[in-house]
N, C-alpha and C. Protein backbone atom coordinates (compact mmCIF):
# COMPACT_ATOMS: atom_id res chain seq x y z
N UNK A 1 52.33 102.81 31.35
CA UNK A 1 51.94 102.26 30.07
C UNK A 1 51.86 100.72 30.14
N UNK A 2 52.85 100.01 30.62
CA UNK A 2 53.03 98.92 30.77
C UNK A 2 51.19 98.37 31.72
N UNK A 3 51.05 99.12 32.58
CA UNK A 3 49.47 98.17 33.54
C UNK A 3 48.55 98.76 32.73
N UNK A 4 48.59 100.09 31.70
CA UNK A 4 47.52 99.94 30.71
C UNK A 4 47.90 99.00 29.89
N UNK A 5 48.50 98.35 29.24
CA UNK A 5 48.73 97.58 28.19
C UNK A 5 48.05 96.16 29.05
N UNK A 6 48.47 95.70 30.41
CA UNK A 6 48.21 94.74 31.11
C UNK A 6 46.76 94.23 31.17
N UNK A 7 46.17 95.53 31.68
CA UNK A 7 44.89 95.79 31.94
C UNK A 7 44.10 95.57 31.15
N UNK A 8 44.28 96.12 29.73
CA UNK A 8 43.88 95.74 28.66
C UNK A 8 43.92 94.38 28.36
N UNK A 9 44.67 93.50 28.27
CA UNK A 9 45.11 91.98 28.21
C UNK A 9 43.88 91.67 28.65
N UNK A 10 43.97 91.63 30.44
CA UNK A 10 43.30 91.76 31.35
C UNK A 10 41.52 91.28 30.55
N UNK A 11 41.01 92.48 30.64
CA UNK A 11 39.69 92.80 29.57
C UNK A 11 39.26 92.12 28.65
N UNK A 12 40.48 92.11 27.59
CA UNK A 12 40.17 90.94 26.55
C UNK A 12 40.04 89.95 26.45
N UNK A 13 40.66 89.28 27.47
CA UNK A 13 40.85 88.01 27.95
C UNK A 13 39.76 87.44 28.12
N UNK A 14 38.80 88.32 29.36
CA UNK A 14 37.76 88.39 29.90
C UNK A 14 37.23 88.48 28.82
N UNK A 15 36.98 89.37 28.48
CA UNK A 15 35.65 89.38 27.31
C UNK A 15 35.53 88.23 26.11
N UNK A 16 36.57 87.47 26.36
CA UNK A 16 36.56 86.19 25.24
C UNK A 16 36.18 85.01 25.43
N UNK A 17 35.59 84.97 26.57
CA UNK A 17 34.12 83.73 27.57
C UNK A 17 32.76 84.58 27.15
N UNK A 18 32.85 85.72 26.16
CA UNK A 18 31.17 86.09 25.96
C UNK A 18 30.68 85.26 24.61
N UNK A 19 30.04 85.48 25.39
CA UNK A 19 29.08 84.25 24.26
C UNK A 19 27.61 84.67 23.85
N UNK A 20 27.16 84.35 22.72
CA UNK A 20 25.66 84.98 22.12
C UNK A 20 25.15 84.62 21.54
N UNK A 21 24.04 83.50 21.26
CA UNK A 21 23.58 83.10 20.42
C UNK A 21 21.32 83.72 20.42
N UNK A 22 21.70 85.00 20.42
CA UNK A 22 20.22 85.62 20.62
C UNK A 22 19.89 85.79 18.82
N UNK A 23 18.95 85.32 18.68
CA UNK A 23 17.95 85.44 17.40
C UNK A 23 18.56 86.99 16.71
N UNK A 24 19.00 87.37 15.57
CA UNK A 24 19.26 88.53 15.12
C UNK A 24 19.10 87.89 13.46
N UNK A 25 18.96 89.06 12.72
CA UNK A 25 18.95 89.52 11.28
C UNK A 25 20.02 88.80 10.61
N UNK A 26 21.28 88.66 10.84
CA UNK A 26 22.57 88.51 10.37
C UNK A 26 23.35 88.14 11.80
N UNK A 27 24.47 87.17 11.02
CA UNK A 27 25.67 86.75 11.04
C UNK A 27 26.51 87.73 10.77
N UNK A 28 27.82 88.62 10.80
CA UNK A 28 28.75 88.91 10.30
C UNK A 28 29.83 88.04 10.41
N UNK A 29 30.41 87.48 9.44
CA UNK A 29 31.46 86.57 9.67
C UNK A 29 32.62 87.53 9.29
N UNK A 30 33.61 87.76 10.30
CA UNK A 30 35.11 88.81 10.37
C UNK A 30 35.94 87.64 9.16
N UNK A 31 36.23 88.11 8.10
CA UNK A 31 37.52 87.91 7.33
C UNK A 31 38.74 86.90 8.56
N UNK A 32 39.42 86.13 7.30
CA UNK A 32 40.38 85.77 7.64
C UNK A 32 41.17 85.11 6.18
N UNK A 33 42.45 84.83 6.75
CA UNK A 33 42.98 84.65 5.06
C UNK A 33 42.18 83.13 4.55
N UNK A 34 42.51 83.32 2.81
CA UNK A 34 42.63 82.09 2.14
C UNK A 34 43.70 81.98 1.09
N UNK A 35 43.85 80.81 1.22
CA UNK A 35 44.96 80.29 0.36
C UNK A 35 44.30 79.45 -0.38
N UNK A 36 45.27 79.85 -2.05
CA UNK A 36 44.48 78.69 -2.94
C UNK A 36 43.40 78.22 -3.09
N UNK A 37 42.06 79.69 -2.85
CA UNK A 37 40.82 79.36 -2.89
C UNK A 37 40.48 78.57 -2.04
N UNK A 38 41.20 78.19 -1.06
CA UNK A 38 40.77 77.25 0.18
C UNK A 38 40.89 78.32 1.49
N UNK A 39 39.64 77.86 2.56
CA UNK A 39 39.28 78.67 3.64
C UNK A 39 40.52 78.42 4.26
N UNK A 40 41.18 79.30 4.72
CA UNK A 40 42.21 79.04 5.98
C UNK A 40 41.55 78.44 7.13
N UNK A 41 42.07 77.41 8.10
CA UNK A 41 41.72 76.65 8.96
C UNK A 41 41.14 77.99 9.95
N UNK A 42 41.69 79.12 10.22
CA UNK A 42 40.71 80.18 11.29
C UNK A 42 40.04 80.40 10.42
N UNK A 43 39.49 80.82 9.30
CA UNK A 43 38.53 81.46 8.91
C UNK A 43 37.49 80.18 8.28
N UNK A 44 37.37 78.89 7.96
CA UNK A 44 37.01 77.48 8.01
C UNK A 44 36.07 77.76 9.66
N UNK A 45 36.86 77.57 10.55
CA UNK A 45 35.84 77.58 12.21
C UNK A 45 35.06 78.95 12.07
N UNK A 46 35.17 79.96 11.64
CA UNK A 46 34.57 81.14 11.63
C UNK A 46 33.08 80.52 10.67
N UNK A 47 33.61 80.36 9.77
CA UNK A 47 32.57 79.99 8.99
C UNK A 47 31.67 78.49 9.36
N UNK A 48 32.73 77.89 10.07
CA UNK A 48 31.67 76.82 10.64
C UNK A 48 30.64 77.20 11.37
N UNK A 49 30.97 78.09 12.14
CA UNK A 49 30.31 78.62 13.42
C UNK A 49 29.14 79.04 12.97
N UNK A 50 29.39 79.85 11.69
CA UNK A 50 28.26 80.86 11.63
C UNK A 50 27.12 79.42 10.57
N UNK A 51 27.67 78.61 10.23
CA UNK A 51 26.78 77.62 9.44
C UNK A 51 25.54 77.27 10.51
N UNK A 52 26.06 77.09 11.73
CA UNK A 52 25.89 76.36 13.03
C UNK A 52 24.63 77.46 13.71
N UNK A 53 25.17 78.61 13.55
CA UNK A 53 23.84 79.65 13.98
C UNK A 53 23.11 79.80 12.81
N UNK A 54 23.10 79.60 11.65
CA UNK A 54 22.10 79.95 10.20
C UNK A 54 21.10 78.40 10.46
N UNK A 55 21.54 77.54 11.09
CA UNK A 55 21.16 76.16 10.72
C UNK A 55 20.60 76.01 11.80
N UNK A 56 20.31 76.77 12.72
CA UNK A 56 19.49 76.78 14.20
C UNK A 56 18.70 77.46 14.14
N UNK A 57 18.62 78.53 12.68
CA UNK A 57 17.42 79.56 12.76
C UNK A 57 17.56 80.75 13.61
N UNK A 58 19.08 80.93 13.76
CA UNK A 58 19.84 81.94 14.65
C UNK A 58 19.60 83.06 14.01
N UNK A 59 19.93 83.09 13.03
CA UNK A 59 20.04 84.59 11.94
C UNK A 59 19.83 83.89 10.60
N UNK A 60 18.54 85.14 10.23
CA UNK A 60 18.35 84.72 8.33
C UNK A 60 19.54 84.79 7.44
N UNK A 61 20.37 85.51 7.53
CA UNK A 61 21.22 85.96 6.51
C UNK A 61 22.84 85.54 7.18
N UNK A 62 23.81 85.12 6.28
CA UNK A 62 25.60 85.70 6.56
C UNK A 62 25.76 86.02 5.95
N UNK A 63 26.47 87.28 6.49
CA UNK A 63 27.18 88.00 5.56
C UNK A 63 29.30 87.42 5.85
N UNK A 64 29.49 87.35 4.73
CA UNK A 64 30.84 87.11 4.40
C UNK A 64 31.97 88.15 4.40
N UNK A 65 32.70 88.47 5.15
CA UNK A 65 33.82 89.44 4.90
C UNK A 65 34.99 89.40 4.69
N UNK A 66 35.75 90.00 3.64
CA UNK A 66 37.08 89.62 2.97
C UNK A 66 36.90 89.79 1.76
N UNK A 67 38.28 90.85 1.48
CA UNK A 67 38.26 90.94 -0.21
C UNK A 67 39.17 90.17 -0.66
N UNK A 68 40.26 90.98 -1.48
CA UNK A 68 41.07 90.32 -2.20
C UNK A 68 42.36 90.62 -1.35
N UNK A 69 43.19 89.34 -1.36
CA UNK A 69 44.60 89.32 -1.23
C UNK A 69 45.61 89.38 -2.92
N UNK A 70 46.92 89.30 -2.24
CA UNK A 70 47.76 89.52 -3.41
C UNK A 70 47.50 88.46 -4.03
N UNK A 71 47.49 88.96 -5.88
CA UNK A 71 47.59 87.52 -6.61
C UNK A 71 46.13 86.45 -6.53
N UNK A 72 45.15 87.22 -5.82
CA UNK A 72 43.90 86.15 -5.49
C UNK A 72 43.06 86.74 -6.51
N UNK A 73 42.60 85.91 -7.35
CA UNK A 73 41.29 86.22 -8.58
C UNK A 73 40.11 86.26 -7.78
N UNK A 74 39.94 85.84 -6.64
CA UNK A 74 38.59 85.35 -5.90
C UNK A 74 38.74 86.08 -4.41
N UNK A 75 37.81 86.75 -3.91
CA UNK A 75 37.77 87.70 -2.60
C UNK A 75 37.73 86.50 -1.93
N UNK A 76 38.23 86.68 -0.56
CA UNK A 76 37.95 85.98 1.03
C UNK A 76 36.37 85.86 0.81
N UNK A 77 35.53 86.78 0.62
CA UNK A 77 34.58 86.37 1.24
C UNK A 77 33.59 85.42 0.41
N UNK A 78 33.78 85.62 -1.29
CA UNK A 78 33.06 84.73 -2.30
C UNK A 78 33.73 83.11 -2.03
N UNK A 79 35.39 82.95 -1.75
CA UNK A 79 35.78 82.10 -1.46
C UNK A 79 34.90 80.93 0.19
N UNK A 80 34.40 81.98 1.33
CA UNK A 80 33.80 81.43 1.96
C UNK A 80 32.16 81.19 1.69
N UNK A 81 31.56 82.06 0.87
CA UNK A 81 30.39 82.02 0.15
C UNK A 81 30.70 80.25 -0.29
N UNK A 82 30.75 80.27 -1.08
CA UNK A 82 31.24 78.45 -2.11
C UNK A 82 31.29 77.36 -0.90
N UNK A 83 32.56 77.94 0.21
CA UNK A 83 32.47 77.15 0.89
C UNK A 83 30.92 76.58 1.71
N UNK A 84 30.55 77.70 2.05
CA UNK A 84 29.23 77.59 3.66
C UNK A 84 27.95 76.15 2.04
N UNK A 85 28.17 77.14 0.67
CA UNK A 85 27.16 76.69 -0.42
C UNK A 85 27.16 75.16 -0.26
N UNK A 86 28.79 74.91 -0.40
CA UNK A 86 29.20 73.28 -0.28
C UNK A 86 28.36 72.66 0.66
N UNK A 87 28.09 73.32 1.80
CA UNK A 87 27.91 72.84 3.16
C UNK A 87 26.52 73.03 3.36
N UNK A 88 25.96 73.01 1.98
CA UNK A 88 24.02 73.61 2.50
C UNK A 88 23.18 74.14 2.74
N UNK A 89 24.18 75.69 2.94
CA UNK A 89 23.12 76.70 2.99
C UNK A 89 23.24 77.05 1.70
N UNK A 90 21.61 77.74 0.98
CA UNK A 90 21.51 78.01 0.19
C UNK A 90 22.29 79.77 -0.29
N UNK A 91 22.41 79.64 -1.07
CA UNK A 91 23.44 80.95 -1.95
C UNK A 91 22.65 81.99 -1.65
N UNK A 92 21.01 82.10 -1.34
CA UNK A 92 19.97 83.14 -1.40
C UNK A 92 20.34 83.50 0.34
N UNK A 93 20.91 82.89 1.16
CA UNK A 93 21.03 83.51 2.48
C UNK A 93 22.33 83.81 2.84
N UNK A 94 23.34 84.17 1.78
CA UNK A 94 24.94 84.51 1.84
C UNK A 94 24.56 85.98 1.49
N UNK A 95 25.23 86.57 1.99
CA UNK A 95 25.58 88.49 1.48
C UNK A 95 27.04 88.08 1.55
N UNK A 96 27.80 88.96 0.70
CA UNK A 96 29.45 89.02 0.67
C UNK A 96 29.34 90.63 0.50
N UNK A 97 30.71 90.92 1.23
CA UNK A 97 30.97 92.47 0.53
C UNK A 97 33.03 91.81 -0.19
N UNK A 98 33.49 92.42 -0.85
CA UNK A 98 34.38 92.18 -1.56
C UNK A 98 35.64 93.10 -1.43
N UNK A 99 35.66 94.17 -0.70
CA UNK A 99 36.32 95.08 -0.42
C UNK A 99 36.84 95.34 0.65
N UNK A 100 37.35 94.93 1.84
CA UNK A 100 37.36 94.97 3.19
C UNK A 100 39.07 93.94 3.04
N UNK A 101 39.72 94.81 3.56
CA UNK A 101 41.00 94.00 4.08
C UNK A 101 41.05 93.98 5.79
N UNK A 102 40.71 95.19 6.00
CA UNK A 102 40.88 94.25 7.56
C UNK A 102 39.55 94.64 8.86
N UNK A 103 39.50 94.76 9.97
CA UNK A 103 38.57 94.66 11.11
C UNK A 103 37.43 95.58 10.66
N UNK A 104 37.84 96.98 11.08
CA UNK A 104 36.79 97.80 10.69
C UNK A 104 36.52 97.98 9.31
N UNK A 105 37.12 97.72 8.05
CA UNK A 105 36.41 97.94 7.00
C UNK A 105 35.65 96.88 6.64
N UNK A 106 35.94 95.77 7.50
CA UNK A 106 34.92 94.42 7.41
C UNK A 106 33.53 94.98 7.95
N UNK A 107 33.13 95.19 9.06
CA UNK A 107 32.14 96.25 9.66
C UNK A 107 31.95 97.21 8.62
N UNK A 108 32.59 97.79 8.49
CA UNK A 108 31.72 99.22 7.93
C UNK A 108 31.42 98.80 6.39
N UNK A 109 31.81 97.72 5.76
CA UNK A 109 30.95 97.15 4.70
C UNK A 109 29.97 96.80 4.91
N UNK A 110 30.12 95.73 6.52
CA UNK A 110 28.53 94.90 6.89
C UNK A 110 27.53 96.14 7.26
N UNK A 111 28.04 97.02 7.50
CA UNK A 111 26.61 97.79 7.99
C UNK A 111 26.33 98.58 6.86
N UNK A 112 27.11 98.26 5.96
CA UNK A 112 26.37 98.82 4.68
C UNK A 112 25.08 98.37 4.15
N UNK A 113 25.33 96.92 3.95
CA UNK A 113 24.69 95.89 3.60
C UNK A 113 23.76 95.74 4.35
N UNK A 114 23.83 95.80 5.30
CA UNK A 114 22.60 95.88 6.77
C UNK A 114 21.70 96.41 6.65
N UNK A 115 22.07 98.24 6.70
CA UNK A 115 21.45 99.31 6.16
C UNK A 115 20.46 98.90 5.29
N UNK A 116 21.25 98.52 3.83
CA UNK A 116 20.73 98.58 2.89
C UNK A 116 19.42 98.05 2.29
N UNK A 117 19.30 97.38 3.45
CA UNK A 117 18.84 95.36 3.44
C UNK A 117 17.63 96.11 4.79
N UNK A 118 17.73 97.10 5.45
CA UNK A 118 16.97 97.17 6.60
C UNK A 118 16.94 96.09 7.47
N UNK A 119 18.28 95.57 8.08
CA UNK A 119 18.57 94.76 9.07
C UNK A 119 19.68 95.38 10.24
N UNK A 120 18.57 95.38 10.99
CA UNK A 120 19.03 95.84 12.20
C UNK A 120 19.96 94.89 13.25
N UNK A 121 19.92 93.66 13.45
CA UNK A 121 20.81 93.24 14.37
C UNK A 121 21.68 92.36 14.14
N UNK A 122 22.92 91.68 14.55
CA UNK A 122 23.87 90.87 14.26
C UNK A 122 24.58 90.28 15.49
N UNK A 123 25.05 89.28 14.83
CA UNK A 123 25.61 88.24 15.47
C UNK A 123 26.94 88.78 15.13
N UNK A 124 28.04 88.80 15.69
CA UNK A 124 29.77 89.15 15.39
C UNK A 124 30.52 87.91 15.01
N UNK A 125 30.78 87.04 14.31
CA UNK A 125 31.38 85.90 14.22
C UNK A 125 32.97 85.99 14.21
N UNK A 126 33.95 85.54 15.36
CA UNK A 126 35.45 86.10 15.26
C UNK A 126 35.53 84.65 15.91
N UNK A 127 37.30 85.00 16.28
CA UNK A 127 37.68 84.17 17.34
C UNK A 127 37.63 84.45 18.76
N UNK A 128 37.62 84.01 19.65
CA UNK A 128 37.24 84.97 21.42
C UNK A 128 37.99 85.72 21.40
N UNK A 129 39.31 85.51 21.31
CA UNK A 129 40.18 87.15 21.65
C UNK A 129 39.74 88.65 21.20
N UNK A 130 39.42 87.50 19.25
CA UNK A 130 38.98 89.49 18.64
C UNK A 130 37.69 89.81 18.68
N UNK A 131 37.06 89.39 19.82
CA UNK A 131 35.46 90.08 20.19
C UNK A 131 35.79 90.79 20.91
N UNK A 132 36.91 91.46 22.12
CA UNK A 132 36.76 92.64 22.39
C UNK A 132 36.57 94.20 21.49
N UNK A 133 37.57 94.33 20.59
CA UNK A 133 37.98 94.98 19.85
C UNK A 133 36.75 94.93 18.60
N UNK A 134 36.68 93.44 18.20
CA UNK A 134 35.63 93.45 17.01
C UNK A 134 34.16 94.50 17.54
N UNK A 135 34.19 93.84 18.63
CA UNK A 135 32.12 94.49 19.33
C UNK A 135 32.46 96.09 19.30
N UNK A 136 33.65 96.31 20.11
CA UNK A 136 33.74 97.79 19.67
C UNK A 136 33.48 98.57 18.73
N UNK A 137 34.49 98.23 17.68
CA UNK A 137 34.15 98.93 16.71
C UNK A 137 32.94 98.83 15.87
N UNK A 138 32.23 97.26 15.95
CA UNK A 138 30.74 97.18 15.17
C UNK A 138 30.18 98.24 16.15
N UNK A 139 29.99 98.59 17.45
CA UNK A 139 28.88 99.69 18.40
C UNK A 139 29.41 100.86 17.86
N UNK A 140 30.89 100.81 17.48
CA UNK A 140 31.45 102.48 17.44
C UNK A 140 29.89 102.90 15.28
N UNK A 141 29.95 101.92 14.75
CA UNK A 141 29.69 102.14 13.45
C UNK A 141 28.35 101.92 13.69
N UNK A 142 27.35 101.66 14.94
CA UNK A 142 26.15 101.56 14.97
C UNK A 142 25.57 100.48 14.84
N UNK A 143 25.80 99.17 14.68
CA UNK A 143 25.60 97.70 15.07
C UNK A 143 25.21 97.71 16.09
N UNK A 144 23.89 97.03 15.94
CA UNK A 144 23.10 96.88 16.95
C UNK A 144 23.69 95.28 17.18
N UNK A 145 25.05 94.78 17.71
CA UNK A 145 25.35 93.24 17.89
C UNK A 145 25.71 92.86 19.16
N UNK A 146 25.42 91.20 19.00
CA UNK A 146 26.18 90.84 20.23
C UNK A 146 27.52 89.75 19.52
N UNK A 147 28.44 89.25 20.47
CA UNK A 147 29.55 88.37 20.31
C UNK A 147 28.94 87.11 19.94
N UNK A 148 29.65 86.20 19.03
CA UNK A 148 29.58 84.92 19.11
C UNK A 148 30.39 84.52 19.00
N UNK A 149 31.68 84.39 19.86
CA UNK A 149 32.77 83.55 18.96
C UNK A 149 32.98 82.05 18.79
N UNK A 150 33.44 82.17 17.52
CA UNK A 150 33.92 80.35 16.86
C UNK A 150 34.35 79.26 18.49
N UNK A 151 33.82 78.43 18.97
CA UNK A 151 34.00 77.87 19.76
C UNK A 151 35.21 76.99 19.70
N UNK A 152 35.42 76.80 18.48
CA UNK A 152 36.01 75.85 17.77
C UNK A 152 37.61 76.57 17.41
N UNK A 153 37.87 77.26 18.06
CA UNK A 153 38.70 78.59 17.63
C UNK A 153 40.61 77.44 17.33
N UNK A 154 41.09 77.70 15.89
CA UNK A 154 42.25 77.10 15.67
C UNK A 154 43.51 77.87 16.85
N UNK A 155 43.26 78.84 17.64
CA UNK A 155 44.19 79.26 18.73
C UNK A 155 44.10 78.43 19.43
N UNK A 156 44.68 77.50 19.68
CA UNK A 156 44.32 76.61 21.17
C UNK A 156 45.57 76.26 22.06
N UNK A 157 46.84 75.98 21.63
CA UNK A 157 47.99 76.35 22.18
C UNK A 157 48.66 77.57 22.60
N UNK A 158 49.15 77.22 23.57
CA UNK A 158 49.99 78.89 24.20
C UNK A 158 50.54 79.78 24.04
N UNK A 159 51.29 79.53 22.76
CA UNK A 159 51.85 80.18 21.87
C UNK A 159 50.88 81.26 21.27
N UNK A 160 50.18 80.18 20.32
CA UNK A 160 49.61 81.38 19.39
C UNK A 160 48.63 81.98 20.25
N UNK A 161 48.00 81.64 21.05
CA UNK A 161 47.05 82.17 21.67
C UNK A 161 47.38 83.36 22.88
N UNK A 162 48.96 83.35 22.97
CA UNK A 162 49.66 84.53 23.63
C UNK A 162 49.82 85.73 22.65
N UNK A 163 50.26 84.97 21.44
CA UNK A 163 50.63 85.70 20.39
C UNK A 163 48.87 86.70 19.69
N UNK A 164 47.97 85.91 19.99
CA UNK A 164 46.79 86.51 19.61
C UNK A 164 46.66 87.75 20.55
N UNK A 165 46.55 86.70 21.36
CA UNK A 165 46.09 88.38 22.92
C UNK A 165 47.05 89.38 22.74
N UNK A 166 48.74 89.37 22.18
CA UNK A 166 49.20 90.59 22.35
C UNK A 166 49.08 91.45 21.36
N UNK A 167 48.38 90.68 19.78
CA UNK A 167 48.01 91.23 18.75
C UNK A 167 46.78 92.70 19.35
N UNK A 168 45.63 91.35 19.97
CA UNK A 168 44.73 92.35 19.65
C UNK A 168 44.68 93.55 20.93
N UNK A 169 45.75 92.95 22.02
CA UNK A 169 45.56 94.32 23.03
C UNK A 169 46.33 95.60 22.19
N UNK A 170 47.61 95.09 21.35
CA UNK A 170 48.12 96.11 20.84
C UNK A 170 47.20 96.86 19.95
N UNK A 171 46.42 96.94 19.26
CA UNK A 171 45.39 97.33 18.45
C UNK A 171 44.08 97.71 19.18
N UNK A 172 43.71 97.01 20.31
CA UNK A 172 42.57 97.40 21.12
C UNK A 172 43.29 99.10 21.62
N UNK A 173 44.43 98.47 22.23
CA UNK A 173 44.70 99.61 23.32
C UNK A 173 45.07 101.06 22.26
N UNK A 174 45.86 100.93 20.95
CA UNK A 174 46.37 102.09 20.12
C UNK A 174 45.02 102.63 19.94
N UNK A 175 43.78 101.66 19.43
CA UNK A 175 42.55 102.21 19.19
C UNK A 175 41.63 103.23 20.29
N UNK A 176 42.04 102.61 21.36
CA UNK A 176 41.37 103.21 22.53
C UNK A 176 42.29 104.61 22.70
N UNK A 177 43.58 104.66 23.03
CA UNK A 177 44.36 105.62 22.98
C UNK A 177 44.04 106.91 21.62
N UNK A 178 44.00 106.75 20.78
CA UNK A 178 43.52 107.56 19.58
C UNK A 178 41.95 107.95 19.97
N UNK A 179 41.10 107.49 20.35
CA UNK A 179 39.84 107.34 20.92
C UNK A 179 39.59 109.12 22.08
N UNK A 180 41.12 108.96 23.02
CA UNK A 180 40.96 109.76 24.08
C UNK A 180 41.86 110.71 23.85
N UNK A 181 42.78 110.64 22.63
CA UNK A 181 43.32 111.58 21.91
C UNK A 181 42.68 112.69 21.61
N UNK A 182 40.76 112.24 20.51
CA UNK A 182 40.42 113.00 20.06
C UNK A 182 39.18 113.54 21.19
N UNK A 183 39.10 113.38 22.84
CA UNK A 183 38.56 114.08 22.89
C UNK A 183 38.84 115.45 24.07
């Protein structure tokens, strides 16, 4: 268990030097918290990022993900809507979904909206670590995407950025494990 858990590390690690900036339909920008109607500093670079591909003519549309936290009148993702608005892109190229607390229900809102919208491809907007796990599950829900992560990523010390990788192998690997459970 221990060199699957490793291995996994391993992978993610790796897979958090992928990089993508190919012409697609949409942005998905992955949720992250806010406080006090203000972007949290990770989810601030998330959203920078994706300003950065809308403003290159990368992708027509972002979509915003994040609902509501405790006590919040205003979803994560209307809260980053206001923000990207502040910053120039116009309100007519934001999608939000409002319901999504965490990874995959962020996805399986965006490909609602996708669907809905007849947009077929996307950009993944995370931090490098959670593009292993994130790309997964957008391919497991039919996302036609590639990775982009925030370059700019607020992990940059050893700490948290140990503390990230053991987050998302623990969740990559339970996911994968349940995965070979069911077949």
């Amino acid at each position: 268990m221990v060199g699957y858990f490793a291995y996994n590390s391993f992978i993610i690690y790796r897979y958090s030097s992928e990089y993508s900036e190919v012409t697609s339909d949409v942005a998905i920008v992955l949720g992250a918290a806010t406080n006090d109607e203000q972007v949290s500093p990770v989810f601030r670079e998330r959203i920078n990022h994706a300003l950065y591909l809308y403003e290159q003519g990368l992708v027509k549309k972002l979509i915003f993900t994040g609902g509501y936290g405790k006590w919040q009148s205003k979803s994560d993702s209307r809260i980053a809507k206001e923000y990207a608005v502040k910053n120039g892109v116009p309100s007519s190229a934001i999608l939000i979904e409002e319901s999504s607390r965490y990874t995959v229900q962020n996805l399986l809102e965006s490909k609602r909206i996708m669907d809905s919208l007849d947009y077929r491809t996307a950009l993944i907007v995370s931090d490098p670590l959670h593009m292993k796990r994130s790309i997964r599950l957008a391919e497991k829900l039919g996302i036609d995407c590639k990775p982009s992560p925030t370059k700019t990523s607020m992990y940059r010390s050893t700490l948290p950025k140990t503390k990230s990788l053991f987050y998302e192998t623990l969740f990559y690997s339970v996911g994968h494990l349940k995965e070979i459970g069911k077949d």
